[in-house]
Each structure stands twice: as C-alpha cells, then as structure tokens.
PDB file of N, CA and C in Angstrom:
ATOM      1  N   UNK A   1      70.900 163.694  53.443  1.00  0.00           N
ATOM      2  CA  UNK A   1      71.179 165.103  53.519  1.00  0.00           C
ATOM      3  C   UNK A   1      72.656 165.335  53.249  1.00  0.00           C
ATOM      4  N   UNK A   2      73.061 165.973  52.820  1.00  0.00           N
ATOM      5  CA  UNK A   2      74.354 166.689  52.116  1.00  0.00           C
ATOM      6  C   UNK A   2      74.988 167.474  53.359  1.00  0.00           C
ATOM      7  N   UNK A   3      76.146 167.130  53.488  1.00  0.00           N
ATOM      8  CA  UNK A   3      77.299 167.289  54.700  1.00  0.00           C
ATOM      9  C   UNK A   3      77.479 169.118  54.528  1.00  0.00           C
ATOM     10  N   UNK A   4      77.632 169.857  55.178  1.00  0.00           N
ATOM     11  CA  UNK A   4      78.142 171.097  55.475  1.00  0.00           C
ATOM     12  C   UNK A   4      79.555 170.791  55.054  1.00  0.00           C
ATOM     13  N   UNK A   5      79.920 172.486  54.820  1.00  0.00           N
ATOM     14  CA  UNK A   5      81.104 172.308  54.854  1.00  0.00           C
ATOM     15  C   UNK A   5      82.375 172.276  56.210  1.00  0.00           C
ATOM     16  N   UNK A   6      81.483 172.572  57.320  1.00  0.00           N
ATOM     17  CA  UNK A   6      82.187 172.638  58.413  1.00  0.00           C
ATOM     18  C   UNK A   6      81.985 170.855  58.932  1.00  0.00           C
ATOM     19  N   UNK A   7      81.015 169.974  58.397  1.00  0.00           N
ATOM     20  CA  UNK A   7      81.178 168.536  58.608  1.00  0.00           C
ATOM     21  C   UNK A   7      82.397 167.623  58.108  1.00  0.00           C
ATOM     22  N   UNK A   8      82.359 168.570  56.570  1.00  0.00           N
ATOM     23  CA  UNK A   8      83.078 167.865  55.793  1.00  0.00           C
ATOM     24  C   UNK A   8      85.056 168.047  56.623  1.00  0.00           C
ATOM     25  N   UNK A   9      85.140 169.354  57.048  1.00  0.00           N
ATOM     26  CA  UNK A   9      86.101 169.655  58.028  1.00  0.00           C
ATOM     27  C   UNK A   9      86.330 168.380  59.163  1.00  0.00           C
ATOM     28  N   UNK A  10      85.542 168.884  59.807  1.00  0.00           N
ATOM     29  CA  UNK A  10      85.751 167.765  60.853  1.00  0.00           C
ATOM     30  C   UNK A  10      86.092 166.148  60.794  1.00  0.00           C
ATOM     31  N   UNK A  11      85.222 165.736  59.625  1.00  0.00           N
ATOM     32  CA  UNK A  11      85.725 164.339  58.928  1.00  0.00           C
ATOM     33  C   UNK A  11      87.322 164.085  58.251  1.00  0.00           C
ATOM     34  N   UNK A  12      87.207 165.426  58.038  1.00  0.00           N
ATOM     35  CA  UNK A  12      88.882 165.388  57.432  1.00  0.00           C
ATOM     36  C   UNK A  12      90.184 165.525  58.536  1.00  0.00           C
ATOM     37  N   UNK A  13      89.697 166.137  59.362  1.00  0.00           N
ATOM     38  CA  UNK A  13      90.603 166.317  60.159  1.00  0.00           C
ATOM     39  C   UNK A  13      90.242 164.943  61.617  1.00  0.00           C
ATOM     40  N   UNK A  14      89.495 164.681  61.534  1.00  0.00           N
ATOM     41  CA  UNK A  14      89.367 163.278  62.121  1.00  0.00           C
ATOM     42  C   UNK A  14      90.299 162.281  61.775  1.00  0.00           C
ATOM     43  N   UNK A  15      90.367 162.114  60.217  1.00  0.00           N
ATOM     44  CA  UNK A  15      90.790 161.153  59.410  1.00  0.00           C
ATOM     45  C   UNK A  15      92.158 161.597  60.129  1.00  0.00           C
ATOM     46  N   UNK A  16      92.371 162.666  59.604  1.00  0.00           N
ATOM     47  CA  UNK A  16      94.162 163.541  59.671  1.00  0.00           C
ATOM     48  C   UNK A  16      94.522 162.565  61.337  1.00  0.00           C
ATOM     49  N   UNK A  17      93.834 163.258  62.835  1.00  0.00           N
ATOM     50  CA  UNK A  17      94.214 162.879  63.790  1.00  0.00           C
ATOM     51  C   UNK A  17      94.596 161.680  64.017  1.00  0.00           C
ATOM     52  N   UNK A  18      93.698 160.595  63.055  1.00  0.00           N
ATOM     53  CA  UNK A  18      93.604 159.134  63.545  1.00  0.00           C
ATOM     54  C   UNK A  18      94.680 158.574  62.733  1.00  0.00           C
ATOM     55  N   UNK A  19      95.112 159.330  61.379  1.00  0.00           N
ATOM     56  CA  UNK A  19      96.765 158.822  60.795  1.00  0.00           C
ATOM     57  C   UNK A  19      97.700 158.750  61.521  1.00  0.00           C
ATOM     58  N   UNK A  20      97.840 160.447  62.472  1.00  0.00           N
ATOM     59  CA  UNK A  20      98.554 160.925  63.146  1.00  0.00           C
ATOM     60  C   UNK A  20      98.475 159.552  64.359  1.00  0.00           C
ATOM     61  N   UNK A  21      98.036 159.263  65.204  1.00  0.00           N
ATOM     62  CA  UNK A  21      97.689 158.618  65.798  1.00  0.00           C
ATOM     63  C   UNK A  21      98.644 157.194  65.826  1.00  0.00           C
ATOM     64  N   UNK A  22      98.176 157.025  64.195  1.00  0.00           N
ATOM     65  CA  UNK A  22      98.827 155.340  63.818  1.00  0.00           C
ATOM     66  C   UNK A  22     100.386 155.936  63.306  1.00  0.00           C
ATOM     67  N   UNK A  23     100.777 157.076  63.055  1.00  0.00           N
ATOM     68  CA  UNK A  23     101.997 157.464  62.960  1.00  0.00           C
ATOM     69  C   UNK A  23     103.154 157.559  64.323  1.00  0.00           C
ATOM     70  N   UNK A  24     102.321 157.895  65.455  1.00  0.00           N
ATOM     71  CA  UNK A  24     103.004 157.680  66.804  1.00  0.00           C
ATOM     72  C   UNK A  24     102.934 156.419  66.970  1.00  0.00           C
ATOM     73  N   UNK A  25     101.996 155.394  67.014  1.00  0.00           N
ATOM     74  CA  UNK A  25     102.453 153.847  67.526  1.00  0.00           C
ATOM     75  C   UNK A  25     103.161 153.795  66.950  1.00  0.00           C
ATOM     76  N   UNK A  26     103.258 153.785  65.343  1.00  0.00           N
ATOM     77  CA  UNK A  26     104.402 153.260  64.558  1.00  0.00           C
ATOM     78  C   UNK A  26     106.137 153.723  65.029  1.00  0.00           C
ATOM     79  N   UNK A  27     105.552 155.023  65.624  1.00  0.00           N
ATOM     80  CA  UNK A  27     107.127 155.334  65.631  1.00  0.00           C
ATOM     81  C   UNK A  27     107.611 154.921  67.265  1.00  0.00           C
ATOM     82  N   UNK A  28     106.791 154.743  68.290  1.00  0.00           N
ATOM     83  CA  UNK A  28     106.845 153.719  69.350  1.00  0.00           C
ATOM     84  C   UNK A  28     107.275 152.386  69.665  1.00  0.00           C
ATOM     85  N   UNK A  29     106.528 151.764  68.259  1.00  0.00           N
ATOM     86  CA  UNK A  29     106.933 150.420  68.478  1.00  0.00           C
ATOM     87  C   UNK A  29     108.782 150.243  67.868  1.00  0.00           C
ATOM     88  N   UNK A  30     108.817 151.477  66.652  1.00  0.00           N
ATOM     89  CA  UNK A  30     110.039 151.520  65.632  1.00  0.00           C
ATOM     90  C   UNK A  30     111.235 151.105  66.781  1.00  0.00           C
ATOM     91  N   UNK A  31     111.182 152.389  67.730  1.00  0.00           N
ATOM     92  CA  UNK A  31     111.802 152.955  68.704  1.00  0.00           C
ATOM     93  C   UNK A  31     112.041 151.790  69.650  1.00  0.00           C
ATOM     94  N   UNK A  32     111.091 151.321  70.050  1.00  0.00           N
ATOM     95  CA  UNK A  32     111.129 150.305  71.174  1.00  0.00           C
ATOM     96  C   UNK A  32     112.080 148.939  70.646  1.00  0.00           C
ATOM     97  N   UNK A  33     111.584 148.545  69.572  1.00  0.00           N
ATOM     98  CA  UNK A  33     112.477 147.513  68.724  1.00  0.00           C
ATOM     99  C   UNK A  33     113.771 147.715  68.741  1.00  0.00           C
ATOM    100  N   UNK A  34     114.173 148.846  68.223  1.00  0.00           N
ATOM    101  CA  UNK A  34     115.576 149.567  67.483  1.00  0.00           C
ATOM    102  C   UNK A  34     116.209 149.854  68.321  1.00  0.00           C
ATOM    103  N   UNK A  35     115.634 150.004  69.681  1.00  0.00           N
ATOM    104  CA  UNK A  35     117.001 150.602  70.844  1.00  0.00           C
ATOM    105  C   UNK A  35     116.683 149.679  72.127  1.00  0.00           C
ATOM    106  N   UNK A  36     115.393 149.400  72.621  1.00  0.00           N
ATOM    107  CA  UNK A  36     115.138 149.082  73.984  1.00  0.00           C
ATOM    108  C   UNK A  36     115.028 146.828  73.634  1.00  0.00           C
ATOM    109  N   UNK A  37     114.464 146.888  72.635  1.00  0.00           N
ATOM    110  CA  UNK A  37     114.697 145.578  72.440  1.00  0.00           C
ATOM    111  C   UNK A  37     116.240 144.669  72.165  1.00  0.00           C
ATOM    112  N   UNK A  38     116.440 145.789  71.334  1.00  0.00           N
ATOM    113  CA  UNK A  38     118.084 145.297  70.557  1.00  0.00           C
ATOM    114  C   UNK A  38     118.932 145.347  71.685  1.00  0.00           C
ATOM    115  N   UNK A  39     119.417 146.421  72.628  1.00  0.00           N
ATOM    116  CA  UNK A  39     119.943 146.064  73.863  1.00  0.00           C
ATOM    117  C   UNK A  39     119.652 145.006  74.667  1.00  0.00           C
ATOM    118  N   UNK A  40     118.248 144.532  75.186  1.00  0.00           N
ATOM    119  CA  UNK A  40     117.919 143.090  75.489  1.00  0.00           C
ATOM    120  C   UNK A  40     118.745 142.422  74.965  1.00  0.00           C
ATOM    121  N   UNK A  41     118.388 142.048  73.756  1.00  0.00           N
ATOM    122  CA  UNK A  41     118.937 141.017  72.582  1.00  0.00           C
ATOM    123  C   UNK A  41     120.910 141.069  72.804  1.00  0.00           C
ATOM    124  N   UNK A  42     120.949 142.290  73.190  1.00  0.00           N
ATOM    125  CA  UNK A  42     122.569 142.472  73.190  1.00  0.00           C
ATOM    126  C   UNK A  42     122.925 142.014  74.429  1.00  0.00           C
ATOM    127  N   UNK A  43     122.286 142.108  75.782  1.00  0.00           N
ATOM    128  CA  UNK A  43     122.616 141.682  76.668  1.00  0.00           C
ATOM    129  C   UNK A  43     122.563 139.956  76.855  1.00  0.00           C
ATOM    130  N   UNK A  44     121.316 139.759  76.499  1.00  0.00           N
ATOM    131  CA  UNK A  44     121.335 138.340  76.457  1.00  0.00           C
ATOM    132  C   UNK A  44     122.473 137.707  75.606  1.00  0.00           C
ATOM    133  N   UNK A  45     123.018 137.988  74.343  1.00  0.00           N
ATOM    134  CA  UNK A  45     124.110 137.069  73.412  1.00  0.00           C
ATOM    135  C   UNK A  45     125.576 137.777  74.462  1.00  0.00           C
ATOM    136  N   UNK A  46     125.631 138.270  75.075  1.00  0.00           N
ATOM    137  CA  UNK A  46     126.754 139.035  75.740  1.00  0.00           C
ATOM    138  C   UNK A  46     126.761 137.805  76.894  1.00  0.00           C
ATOM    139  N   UNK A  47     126.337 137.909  77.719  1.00  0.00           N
ATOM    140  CA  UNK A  47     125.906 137.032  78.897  1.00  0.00           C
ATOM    141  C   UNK A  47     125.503 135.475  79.366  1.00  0.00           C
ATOM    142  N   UNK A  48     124.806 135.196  77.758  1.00  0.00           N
ATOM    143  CA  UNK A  48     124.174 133.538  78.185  1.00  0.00           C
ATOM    144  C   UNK A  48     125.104 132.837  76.503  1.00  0.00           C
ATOM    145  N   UNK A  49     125.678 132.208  77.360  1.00  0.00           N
ATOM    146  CA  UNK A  49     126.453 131.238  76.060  1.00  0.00           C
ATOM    147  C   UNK A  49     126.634 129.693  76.101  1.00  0.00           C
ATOM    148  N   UNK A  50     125.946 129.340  75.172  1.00  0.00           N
ATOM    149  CA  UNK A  50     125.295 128.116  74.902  1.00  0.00           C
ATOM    150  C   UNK A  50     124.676 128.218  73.892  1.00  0.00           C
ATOM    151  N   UNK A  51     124.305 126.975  73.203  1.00  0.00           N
ATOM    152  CA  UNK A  51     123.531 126.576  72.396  1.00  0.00           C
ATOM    153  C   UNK A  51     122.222 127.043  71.899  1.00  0.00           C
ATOM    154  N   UNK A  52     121.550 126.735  73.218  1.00  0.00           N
ATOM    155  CA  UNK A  52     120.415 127.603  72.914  1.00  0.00           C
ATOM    156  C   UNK A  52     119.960 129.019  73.220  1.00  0.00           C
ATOM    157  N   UNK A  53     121.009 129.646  73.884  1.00  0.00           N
ATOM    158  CA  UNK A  53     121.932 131.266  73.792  1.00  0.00           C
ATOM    159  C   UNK A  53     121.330 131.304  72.308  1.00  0.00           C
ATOM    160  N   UNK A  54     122.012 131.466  71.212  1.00  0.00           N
ATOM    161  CA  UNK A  54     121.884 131.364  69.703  1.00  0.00           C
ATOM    162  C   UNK A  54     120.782 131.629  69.039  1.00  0.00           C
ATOM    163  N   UNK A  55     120.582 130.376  69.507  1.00  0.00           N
ATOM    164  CA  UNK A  55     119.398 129.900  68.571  1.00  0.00           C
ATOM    165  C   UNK A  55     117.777 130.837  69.546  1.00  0.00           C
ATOM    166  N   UNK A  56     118.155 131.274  70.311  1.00  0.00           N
ATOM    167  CA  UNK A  56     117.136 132.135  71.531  1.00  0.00           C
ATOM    168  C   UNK A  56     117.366 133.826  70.927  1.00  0.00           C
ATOM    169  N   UNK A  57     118.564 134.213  70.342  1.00  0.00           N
ATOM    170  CA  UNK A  57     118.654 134.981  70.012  1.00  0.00           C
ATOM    171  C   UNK A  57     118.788 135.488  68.377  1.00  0.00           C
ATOM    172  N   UNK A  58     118.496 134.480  67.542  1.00  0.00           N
ATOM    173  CA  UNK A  58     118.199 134.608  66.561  1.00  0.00           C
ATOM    174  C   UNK A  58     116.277 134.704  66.768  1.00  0.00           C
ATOM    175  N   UNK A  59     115.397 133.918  67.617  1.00  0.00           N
ATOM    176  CA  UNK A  59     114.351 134.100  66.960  1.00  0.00           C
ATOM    177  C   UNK A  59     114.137 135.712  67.764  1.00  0.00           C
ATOM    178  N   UNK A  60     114.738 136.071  68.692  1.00  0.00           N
ATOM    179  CA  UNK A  60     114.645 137.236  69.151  1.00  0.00           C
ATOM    180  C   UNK A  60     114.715 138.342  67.885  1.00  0.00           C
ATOM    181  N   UNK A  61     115.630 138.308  67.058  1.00  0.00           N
ATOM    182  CA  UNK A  61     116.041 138.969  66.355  1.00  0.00           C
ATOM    183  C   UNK A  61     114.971 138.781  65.528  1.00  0.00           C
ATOM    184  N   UNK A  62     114.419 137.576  64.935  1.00  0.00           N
ATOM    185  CA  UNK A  62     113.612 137.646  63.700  1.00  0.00           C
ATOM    186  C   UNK A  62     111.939 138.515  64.387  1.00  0.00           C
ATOM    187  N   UNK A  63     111.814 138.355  65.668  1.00  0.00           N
ATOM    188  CA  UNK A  63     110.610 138.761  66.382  1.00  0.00           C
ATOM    189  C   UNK A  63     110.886 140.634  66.270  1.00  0.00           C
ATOM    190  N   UNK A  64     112.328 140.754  66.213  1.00  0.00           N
ATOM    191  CA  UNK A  64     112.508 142.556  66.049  1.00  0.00           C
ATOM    192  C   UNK A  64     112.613 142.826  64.803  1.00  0.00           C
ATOM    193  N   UNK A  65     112.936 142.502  64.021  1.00  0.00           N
ATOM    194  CA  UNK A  65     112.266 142.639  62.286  1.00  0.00           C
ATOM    195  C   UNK A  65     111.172 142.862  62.221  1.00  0.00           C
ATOM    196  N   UNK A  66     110.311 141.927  62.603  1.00  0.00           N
ATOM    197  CA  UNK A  66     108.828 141.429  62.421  1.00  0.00           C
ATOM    198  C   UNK A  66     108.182 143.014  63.311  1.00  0.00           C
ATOM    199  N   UNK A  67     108.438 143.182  64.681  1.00  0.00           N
ATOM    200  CA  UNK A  67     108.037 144.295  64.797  1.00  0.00           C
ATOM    201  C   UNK A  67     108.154 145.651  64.108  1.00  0.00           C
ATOM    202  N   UNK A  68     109.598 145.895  63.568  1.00  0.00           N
ATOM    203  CA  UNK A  68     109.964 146.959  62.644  1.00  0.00           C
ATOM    204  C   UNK A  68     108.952 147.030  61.292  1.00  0.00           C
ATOM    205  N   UNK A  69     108.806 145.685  60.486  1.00  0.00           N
ATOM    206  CA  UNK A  69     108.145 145.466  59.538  1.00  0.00           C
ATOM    207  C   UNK A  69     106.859 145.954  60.182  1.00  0.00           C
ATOM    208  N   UNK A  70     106.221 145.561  61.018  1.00  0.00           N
ATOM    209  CA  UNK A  70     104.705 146.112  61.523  1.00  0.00           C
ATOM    210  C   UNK A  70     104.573 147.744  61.708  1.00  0.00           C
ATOM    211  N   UNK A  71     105.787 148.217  62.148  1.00  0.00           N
ATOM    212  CA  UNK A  71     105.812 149.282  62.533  1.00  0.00           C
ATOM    213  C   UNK A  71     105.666 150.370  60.882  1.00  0.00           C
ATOM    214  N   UNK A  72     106.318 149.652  59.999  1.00  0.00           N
ATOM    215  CA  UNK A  72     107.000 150.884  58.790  1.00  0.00           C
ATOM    216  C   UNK A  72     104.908 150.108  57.927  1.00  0.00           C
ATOM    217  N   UNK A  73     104.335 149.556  58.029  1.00  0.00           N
ATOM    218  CA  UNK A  73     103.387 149.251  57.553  1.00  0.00           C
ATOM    219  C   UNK A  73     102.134 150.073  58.198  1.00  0.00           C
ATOM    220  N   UNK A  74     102.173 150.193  59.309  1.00  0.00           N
ATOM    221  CA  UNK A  74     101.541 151.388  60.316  1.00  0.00           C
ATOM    222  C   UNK A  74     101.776 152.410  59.530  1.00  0.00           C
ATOM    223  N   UNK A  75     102.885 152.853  59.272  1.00  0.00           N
ATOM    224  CA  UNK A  75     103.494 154.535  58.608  1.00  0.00           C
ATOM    225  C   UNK A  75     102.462 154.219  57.129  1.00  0.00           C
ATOM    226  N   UNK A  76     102.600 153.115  56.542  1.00  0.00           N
ATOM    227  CA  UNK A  76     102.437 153.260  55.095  1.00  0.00           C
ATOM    228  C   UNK A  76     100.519 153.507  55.160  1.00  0.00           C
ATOM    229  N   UNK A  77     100.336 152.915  55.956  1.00  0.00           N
ATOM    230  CA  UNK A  77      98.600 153.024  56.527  1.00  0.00           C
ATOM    231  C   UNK A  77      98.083 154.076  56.668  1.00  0.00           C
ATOM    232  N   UNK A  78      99.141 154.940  57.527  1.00  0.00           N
ATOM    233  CA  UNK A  78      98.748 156.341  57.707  1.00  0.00           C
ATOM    234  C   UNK A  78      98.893 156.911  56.680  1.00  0.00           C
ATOM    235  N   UNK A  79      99.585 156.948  55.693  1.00  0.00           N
ATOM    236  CA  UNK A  79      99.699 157.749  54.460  1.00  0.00           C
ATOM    237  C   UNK A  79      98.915 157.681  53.712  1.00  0.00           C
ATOM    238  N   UNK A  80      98.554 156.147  53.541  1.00  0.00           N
ATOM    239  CA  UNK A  80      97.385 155.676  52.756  1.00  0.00           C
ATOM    240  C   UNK A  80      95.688 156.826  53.616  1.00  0.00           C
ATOM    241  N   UNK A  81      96.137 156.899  54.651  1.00  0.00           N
ATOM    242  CA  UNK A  81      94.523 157.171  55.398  1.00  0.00           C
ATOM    243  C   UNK A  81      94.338 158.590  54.877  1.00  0.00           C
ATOM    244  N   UNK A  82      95.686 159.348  55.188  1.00  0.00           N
ATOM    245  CA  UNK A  82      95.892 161.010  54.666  1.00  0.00           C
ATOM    246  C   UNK A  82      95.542 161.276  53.087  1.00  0.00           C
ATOM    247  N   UNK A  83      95.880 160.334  52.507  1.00  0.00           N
ATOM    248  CA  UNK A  83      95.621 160.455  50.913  1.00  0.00           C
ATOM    249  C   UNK A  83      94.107 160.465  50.565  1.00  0.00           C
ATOM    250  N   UNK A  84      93.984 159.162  51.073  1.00  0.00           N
ATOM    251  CA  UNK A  84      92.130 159.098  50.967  1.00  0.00           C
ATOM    252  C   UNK A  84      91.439 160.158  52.070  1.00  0.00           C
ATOM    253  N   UNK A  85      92.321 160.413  52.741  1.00  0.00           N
ATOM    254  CA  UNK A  85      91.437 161.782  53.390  1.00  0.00           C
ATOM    255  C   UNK A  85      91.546 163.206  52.929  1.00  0.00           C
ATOM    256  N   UNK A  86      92.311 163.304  51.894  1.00  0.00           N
ATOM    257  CA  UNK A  86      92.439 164.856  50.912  1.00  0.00           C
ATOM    258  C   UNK A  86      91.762 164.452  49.614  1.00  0.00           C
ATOM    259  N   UNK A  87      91.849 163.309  49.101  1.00  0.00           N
ATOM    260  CA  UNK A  87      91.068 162.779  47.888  1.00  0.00           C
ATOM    261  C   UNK A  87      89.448 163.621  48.447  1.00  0.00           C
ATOM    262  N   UNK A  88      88.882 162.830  49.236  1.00  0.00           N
ATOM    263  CA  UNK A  88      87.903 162.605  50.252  1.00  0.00           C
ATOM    264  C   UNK A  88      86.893 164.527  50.358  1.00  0.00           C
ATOM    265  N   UNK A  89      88.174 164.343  50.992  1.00  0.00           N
ATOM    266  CA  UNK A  89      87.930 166.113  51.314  1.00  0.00           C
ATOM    267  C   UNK A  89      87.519 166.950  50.022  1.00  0.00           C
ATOM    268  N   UNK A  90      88.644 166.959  49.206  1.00  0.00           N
ATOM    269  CA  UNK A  90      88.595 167.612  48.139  1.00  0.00           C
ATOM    270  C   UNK A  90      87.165 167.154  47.420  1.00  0.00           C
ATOM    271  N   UNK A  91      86.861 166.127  47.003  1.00  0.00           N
ATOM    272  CA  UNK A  91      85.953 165.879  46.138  1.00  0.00           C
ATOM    273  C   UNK A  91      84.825 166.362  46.848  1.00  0.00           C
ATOM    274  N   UNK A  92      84.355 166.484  48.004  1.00  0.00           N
ATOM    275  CA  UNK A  92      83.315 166.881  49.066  1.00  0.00           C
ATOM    276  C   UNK A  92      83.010 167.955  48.737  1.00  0.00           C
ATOM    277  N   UNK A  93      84.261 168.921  49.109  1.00  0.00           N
ATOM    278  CA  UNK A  93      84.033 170.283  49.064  1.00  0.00           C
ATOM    279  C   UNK A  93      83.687 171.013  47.862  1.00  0.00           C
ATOM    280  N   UNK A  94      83.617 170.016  46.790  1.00  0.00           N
ATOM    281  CA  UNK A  94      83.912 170.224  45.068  1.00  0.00           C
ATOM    282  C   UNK A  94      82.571 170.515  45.253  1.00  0.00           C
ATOM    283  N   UNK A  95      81.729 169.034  45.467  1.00  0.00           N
ATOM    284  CA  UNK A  95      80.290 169.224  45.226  1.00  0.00           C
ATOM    285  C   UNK A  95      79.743 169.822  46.088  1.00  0.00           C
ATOM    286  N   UNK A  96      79.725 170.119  47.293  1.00  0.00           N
ATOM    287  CA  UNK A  96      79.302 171.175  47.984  1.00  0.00           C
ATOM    288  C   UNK A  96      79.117 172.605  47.224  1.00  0.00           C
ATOM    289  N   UNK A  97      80.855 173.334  46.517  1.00  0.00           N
ATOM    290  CA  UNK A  97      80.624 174.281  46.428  1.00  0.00           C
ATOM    291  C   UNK A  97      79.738 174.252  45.038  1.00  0.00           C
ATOM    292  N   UNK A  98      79.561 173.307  44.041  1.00  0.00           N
ATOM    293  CA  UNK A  98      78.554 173.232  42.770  1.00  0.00           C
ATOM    294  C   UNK A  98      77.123 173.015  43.321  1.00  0.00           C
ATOM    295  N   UNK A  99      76.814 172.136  44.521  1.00  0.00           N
ATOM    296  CA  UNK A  99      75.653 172.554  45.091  1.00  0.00           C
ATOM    297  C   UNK A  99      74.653 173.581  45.064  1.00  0.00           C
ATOM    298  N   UNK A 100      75.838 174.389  45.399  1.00  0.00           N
ATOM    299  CA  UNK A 100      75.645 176.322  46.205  1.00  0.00           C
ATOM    300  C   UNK A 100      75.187 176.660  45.071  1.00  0.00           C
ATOM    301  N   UNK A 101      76.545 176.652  43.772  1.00  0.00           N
ATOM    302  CA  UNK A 101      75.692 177.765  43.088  1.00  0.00           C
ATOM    303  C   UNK A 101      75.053 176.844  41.892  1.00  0.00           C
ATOM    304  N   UNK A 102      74.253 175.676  42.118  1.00  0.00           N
ATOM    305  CA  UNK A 102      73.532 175.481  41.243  1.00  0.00           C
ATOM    306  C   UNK A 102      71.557 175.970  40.667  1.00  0.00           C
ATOM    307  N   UNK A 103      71.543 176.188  39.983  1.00  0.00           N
ATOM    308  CA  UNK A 103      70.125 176.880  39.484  1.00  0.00           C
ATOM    309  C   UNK A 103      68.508 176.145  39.365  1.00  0.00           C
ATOM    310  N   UNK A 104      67.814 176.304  39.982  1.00  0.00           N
ATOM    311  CA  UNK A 104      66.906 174.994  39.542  1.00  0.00           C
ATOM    312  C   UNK A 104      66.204 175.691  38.766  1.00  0.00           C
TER     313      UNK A 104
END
C-alpha cells in the first residue's frame, strides 16, 4: 500500500530528529574532548613528571583526537541522514502527488 502524505511526513521528520539527535552526541563528545578532557590531560603533564608522565600523556592525547575524529564523523552521518532524508521525501511526495492525479 502506498504511504500517505502525512506518513511520508512523519518518516521525514523522524529521519530529521534522529540526525538531530546524532548532531548533539557529536557535539557532546566534541565538547567533552576539547575542554573537559584536555584540562585532564593539562593537569596531569603539569603535575606528574616522569617518564611515563609523557609517554601517558601522549596516548591521552592520541585517545582525544580519536574522540574528536568520532565526533566530526557523527556530524558528517547526520548530514548524510538529512540528505537522504529530503532526497527520500521529495521523491515520495513526487509520486504520491502523480498518483492523485493519475487517470485509469
């Protein structure tokens, strides 16, 4: 059976919420990395000095990349989800409205 157009709504804006969605973790985790981790990281090379001080705070550092990188890939996901959800939409509503006024 062929989706309404008030289905086809709701699927779209589903899609929309659940980008939105992966657009706040992303900008959570961004956040958490970029200010609440990096201070860690700053306190610890401030405070513990030694050897493995260093080398503890380099993989720290490569572990806050790695989250940033996860984070800006989240963003690119969501964009990707919004795109295929107006592609999506649009083409729906196309054949819906040729549906309507088609003649048998």
């Amino acid at each position: 059976m062929a989706k309404s157009s008030l289905q086809i709504r709701i699927d779209y804006n589903r899609a929309i919420s659940q980008a939105s969605s992966l657009e706040q973790i992303a900008s959570e985790l961004r956040n958490t990395a970029e200010k609440d981790f990096q201070e860690s990281i700053s306190q610890v090379d401030t405070h513990w000095k030694s050897t493995n001080a260093s080398a503890y705070v380099r993989k720290c550092n490569t572990l806050k990349d790695n989250i940033i990188n996860s984070a800006n890939k989240l963003t690119r996901t969501a964009a990707t989800i919004r795109k295929i959800a107006k592609t999506t939409y649009d083409a729906e509503m196309r054949a819906l409205r040729l549906a309507q006024i088609r003649k048998y």
